[in-house]
PDB file of N, CA and C in Angstrom:
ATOM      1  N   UNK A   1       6.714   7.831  17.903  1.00  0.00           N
ATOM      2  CA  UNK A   1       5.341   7.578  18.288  1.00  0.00           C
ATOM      3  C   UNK A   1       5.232   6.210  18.931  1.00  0.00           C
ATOM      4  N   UNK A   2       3.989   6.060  20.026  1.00  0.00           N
ATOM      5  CA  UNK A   2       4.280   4.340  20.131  1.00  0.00           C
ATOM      6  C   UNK A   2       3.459   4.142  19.288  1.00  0.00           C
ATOM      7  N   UNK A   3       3.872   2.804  19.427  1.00  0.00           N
ATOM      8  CA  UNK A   3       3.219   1.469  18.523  1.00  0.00           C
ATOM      9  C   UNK A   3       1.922   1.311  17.965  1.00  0.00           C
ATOM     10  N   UNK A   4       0.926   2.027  18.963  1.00  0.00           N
ATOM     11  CA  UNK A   4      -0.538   1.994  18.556  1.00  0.00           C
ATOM     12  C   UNK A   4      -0.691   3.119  17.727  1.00  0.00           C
ATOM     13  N   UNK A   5      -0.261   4.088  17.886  1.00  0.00           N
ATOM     14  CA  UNK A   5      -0.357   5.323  17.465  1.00  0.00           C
ATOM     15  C   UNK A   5      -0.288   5.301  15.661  1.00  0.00           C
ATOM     16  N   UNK A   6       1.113   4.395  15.842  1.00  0.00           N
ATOM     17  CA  UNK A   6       1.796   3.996  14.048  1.00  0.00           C
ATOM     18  C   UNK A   6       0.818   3.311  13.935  1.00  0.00           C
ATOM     19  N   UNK A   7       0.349   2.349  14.559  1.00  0.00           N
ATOM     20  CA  UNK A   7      -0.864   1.462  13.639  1.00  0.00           C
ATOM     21  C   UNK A   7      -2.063   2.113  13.163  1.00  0.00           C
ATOM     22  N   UNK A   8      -2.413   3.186  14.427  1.00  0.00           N
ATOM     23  CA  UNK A   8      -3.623   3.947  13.484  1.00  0.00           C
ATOM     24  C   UNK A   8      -3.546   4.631  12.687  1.00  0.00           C
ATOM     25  N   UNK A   9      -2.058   5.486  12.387  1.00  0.00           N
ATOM     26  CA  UNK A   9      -2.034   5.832  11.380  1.00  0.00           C
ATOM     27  C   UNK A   9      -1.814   5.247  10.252  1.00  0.00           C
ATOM     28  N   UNK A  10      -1.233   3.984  10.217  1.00  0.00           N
ATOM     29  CA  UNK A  10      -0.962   3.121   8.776  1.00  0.00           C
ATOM     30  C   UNK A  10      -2.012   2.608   8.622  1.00  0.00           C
ATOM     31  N   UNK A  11      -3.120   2.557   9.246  1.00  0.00           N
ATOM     32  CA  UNK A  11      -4.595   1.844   8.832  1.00  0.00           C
ATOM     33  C   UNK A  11      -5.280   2.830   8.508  1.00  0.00           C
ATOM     34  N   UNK A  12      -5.135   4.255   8.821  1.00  0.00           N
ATOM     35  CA  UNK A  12      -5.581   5.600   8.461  1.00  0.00           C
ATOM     36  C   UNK A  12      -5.085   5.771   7.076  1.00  0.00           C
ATOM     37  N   UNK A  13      -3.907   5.650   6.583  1.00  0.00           N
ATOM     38  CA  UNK A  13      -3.535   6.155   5.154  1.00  0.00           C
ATOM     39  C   UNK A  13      -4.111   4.705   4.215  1.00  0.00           C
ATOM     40  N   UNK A  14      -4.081   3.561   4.783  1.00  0.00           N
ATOM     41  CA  UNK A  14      -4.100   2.563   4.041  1.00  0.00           C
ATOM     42  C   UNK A  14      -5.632   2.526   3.600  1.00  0.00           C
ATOM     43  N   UNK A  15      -6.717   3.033   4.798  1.00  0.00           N
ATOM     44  CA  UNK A  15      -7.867   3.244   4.193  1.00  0.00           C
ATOM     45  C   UNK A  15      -8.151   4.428   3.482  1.00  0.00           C
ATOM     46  N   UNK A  16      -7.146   5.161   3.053  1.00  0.00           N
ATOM     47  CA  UNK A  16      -7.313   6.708   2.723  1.00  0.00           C
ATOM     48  C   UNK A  16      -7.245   6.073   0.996  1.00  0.00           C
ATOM     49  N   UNK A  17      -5.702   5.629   1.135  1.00  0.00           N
ATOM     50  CA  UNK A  17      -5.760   5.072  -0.363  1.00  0.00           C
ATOM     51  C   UNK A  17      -6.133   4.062  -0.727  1.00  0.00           C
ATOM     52  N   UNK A  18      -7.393   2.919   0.307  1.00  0.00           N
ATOM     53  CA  UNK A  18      -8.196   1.993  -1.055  1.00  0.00           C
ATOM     54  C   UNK A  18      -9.216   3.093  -1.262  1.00  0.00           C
ATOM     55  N   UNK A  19      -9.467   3.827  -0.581  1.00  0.00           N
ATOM     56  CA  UNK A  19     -10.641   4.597  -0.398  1.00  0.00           C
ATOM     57  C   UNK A  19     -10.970   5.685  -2.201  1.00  0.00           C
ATOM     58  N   UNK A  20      -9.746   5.999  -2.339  1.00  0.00           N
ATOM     59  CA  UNK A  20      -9.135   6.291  -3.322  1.00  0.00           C
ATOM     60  C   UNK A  20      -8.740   5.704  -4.410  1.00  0.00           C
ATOM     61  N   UNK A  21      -8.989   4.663  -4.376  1.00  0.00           N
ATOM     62  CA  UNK A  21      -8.757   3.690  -5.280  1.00  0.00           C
ATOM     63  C   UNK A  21      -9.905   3.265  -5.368  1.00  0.00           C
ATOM     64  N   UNK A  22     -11.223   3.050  -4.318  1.00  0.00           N
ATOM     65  CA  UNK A  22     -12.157   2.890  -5.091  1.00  0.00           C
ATOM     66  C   UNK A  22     -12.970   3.656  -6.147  1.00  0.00           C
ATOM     67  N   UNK A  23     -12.949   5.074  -5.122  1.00  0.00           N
ATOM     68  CA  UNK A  23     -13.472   6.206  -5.387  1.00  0.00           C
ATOM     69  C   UNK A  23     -12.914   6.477  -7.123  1.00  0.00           C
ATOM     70  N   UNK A  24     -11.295   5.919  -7.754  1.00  0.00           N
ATOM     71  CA  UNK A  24     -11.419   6.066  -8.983  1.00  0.00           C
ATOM     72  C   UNK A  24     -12.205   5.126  -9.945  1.00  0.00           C
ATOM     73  N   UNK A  25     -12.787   4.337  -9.109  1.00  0.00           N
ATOM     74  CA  UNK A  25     -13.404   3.158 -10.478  1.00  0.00           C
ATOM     75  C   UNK A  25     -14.249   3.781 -11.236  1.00  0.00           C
ATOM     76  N   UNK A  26     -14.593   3.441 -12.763  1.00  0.00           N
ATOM     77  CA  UNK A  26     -15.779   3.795 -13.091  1.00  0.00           C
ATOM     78  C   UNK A  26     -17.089   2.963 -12.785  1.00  0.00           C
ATOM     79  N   UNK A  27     -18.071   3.588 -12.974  1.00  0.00           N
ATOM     80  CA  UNK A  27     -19.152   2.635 -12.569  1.00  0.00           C
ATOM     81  C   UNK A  27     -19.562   1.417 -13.072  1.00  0.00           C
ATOM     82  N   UNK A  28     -18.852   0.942 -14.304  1.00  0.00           N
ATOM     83  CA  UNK A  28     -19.266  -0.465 -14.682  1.00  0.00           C
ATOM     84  C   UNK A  28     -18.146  -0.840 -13.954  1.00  0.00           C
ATOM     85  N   UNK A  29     -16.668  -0.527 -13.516  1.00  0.00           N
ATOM     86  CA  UNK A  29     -15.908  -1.538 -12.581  1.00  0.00           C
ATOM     87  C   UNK A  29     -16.361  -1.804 -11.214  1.00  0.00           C
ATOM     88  N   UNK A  30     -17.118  -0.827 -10.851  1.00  0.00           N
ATOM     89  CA  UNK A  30     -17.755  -1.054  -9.715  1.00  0.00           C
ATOM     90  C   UNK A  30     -18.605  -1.688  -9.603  1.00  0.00           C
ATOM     91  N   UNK A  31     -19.674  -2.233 -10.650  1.00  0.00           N
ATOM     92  CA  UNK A  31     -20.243  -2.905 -11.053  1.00  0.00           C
ATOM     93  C   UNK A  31     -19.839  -4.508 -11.078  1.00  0.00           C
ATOM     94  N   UNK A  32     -18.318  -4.164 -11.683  1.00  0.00           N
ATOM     95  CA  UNK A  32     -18.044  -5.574 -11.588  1.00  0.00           C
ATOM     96  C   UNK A  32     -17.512  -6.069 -10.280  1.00  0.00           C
ATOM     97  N   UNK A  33     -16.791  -5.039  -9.591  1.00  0.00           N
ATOM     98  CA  UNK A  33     -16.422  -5.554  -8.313  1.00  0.00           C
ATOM     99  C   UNK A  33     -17.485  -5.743  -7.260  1.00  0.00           C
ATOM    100  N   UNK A  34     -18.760  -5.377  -7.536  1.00  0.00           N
ATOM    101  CA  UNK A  34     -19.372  -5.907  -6.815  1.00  0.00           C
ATOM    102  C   UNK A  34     -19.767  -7.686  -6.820  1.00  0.00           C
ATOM    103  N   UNK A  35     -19.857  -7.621  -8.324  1.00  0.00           N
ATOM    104  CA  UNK A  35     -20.415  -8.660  -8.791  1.00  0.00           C
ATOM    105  C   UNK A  35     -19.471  -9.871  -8.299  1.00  0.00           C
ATOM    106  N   UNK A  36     -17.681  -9.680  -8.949  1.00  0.00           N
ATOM    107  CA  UNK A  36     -16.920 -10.263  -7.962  1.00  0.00           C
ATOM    108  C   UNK A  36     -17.077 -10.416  -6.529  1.00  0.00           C
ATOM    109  N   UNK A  37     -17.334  -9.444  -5.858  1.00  0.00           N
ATOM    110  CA  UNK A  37     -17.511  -9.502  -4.070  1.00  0.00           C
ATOM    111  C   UNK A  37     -18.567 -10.588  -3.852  1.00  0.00           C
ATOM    112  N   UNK A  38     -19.774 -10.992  -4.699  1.00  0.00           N
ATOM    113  CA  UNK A  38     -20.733 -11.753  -4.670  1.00  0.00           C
ATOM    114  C   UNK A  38     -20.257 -12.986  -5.055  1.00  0.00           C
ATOM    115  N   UNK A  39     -19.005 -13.497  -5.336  1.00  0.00           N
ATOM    116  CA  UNK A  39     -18.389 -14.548  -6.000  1.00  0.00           C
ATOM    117  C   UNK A  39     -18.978 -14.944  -7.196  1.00  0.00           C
ATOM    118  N   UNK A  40     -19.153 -14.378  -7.862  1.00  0.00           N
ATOM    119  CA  UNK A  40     -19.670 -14.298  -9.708  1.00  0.00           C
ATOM    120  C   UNK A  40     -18.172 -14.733  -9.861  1.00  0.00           C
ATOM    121  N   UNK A  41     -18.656 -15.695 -10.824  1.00  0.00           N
ATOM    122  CA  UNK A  41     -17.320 -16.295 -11.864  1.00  0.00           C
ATOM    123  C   UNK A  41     -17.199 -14.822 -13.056  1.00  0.00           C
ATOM    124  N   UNK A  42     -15.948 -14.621 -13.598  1.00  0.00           N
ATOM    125  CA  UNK A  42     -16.265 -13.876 -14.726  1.00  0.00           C
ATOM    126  C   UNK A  42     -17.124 -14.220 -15.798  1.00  0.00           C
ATOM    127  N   UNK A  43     -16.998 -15.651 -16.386  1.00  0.00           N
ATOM    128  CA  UNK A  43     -18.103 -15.952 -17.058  1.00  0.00           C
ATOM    129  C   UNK A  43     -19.603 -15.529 -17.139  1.00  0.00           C
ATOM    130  N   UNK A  44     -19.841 -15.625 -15.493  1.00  0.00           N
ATOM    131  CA  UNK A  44     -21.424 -15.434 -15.188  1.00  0.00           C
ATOM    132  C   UNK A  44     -21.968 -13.747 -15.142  1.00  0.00           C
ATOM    133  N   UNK A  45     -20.305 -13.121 -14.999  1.00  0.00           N
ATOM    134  CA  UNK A  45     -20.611 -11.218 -14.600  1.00  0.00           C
ATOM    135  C   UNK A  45     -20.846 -10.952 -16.347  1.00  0.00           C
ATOM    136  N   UNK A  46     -20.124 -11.423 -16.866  1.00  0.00           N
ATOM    137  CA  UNK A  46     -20.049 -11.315 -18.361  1.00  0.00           C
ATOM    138  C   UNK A  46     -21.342 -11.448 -19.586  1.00  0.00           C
ATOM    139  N   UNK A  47     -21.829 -12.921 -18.745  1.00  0.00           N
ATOM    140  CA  UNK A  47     -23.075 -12.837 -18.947  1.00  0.00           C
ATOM    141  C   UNK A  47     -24.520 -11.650 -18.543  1.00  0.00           C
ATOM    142  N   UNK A  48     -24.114 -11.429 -17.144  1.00  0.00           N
ATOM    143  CA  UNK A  48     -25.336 -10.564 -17.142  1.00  0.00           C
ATOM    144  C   UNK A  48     -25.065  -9.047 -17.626  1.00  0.00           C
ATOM    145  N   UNK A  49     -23.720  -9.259 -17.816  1.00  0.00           N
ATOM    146  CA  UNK A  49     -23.736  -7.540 -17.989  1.00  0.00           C
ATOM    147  C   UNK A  49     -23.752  -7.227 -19.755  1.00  0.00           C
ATOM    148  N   UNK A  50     -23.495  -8.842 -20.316  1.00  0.00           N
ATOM    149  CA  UNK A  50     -23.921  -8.475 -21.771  1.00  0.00           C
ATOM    150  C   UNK A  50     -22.543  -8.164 -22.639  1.00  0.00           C
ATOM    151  N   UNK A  51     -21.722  -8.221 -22.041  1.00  0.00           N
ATOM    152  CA  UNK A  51     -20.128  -8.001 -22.450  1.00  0.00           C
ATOM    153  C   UNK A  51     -19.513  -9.120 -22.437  1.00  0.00           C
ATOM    154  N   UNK A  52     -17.814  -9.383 -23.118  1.00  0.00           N
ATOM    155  CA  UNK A  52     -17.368 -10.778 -23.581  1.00  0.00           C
ATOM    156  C   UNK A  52     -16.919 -10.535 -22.209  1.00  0.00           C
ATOM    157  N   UNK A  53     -16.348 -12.003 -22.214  1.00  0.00           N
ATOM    158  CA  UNK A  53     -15.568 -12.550 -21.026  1.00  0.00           C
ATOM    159  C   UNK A  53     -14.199 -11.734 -20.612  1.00  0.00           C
ATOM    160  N   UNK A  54     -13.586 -11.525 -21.790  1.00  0.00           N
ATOM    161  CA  UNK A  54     -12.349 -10.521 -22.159  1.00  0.00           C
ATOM    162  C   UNK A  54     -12.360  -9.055 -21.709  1.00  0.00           C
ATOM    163  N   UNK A  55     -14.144  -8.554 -21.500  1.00  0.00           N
ATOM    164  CA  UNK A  55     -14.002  -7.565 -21.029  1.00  0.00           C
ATOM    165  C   UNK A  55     -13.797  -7.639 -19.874  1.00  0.00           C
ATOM    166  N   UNK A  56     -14.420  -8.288 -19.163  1.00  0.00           N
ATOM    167  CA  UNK A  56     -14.579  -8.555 -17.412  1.00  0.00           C
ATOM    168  C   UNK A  56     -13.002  -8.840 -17.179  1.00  0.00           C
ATOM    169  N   UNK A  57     -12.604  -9.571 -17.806  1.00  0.00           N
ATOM    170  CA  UNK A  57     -11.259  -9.888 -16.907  1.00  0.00           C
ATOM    171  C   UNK A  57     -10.268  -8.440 -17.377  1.00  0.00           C
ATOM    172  N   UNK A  58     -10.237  -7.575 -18.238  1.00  0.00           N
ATOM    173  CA  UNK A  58      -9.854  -6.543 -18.197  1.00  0.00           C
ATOM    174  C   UNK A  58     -10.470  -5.317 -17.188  1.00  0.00           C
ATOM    175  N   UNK A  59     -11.488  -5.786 -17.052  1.00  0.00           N
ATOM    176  CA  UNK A  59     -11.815  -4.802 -15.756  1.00  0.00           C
ATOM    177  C   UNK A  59     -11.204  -5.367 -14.604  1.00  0.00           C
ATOM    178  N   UNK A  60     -11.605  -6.413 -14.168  1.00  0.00           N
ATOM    179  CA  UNK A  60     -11.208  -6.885 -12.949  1.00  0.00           C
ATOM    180  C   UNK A  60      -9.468  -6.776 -12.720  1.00  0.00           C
ATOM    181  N   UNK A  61      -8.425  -6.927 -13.977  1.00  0.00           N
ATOM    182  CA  UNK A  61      -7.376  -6.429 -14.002  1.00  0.00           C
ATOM    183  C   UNK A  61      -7.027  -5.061 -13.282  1.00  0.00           C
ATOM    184  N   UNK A  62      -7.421  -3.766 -13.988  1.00  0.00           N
ATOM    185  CA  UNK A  62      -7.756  -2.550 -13.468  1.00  0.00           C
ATOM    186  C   UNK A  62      -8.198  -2.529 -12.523  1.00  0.00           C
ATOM    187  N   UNK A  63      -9.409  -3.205 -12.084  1.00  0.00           N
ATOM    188  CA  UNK A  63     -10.213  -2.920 -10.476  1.00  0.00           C
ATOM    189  C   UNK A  63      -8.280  -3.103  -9.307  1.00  0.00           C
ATOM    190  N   UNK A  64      -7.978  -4.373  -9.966  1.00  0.00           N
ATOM    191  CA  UNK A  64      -7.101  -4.896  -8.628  1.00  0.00           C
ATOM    192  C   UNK A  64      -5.873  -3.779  -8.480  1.00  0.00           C
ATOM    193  N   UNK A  65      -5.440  -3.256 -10.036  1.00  0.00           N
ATOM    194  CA  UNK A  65      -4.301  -2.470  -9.893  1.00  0.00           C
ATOM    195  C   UNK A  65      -5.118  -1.083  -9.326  1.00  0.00           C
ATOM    196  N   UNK A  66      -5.851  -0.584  -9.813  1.00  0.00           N
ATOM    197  CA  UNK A  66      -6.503   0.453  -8.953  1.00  0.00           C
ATOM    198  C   UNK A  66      -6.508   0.367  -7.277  1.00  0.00           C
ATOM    199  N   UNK A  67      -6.995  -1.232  -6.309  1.00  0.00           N
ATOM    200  CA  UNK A  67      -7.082  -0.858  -5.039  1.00  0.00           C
ATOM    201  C   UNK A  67      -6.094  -1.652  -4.665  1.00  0.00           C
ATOM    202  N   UNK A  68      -4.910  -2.105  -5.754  1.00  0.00           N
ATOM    203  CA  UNK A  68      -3.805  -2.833  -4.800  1.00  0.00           C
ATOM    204  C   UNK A  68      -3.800  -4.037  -4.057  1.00  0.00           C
ATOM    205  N   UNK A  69      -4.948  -4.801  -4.860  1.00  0.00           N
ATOM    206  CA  UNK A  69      -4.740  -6.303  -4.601  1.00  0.00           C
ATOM    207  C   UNK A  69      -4.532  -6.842  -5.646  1.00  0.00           C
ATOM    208  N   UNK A  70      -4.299  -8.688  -5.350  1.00  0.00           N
ATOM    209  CA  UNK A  70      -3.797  -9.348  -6.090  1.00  0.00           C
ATOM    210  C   UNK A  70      -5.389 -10.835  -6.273  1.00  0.00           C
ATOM    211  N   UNK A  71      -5.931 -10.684  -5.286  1.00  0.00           N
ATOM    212  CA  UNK A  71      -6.694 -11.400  -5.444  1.00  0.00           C
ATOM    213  C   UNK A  71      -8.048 -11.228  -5.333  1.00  0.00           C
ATOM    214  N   UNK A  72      -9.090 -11.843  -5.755  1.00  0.00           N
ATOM    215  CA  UNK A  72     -10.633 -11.759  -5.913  1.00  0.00           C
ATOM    216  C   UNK A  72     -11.189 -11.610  -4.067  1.00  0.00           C
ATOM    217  N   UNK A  73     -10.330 -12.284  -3.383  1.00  0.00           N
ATOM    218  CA  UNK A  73     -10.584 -12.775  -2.347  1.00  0.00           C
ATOM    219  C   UNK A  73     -10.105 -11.389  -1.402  1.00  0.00           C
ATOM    220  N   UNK A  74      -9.042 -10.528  -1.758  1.00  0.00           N
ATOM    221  CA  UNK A  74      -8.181  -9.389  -1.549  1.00  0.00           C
ATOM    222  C   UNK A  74      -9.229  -7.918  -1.428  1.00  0.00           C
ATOM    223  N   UNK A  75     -10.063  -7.929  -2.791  1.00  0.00           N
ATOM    224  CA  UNK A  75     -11.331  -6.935  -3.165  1.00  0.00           C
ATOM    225  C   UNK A  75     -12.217  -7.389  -2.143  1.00  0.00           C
ATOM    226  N   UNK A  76     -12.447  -8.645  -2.373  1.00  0.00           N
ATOM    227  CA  UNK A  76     -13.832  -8.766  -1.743  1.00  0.00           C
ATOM    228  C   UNK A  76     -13.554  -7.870   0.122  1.00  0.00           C
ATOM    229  N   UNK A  77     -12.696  -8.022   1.095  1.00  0.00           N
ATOM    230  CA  UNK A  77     -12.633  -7.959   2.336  1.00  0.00           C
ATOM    231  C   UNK A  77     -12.162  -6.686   2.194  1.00  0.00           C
ATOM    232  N   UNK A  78     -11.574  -5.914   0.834  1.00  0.00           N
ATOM    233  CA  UNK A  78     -10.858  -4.606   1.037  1.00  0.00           C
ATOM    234  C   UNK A  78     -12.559  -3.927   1.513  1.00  0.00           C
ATOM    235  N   UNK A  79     -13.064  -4.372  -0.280  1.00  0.00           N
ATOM    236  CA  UNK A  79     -14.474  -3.631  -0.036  1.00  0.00           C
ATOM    237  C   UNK A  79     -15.255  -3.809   1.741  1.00  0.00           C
ATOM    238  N   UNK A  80     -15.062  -4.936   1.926  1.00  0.00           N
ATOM    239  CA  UNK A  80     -16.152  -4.742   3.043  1.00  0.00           C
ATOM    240  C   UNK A  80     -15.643  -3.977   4.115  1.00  0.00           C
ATOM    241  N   UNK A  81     -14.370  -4.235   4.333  1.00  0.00           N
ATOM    242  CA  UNK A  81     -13.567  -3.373   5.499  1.00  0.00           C
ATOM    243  C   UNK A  81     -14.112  -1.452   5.314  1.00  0.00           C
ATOM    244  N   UNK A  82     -14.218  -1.542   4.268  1.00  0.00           N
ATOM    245  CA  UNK A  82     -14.292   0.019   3.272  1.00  0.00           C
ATOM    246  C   UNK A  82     -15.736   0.682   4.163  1.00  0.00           C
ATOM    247  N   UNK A  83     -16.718  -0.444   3.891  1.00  0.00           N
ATOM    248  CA  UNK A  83     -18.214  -0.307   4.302  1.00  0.00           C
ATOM    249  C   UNK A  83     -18.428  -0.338   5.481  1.00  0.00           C
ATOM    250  N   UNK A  84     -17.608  -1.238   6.306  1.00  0.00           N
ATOM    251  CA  UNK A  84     -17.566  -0.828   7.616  1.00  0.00           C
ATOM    252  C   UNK A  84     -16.989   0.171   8.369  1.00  0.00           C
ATOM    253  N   UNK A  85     -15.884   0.595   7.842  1.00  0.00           N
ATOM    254  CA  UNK A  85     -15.738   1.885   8.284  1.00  0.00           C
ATOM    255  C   UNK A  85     -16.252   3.066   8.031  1.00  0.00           C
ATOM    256  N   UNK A  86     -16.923   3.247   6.563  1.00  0.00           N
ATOM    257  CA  UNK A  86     -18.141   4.025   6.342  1.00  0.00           C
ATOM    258  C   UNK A  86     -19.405   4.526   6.817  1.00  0.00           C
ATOM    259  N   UNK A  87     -19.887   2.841   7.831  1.00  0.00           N
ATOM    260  CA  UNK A  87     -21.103   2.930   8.453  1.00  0.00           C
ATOM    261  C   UNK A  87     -20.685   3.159   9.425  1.00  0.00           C
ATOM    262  N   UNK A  88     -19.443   3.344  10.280  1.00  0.00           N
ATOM    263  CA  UNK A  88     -19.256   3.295  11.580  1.00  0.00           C
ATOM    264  C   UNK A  88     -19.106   4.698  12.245  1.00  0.00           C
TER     265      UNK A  88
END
């Protein structure tokens, strides 16, 4: 294939499986990854959602192994990339 061709398809599967990876969260991780995407400290998600600190960072654990990042910063642009190709 050329070159462009491979790229749309590796940006095709790669959005297939965060897509899929979001699509498994439950709704309080989604909850929290939003809250993360908003740059909420865990402390502060923890607070509003009424749960220890221990929980949040066990979600946010799961959120990352679920869409295959490593960082807060990783979710935040997966998600938005996600939404833009959604609305588009």
């Amino acid at each position: 294939w050329p070159p462009q061709v491979n790229e749309v398809i590796s940006v095709s599967d790669e959005a297939k499986a965060a897509s899929a990876g979001l699509a498994s969260l439950t709704p309080q991780q989604f909850r929290v990854l939003t809250m993360v995407c908003e740059g909420l400290l865990n402390k502060q998600i923890a607070s509003e959602l009424s749960v220890s600190e221990a929980t949040i960072k066990a979600h946010v654990t799961a959120i990352f192994r679920k869409l295959g990042v490593r960082t807060r910063t990783q979710a935040a642009l997966l998600l938005q990339q996600l939404e833009s190709i959604s609305s588009s």
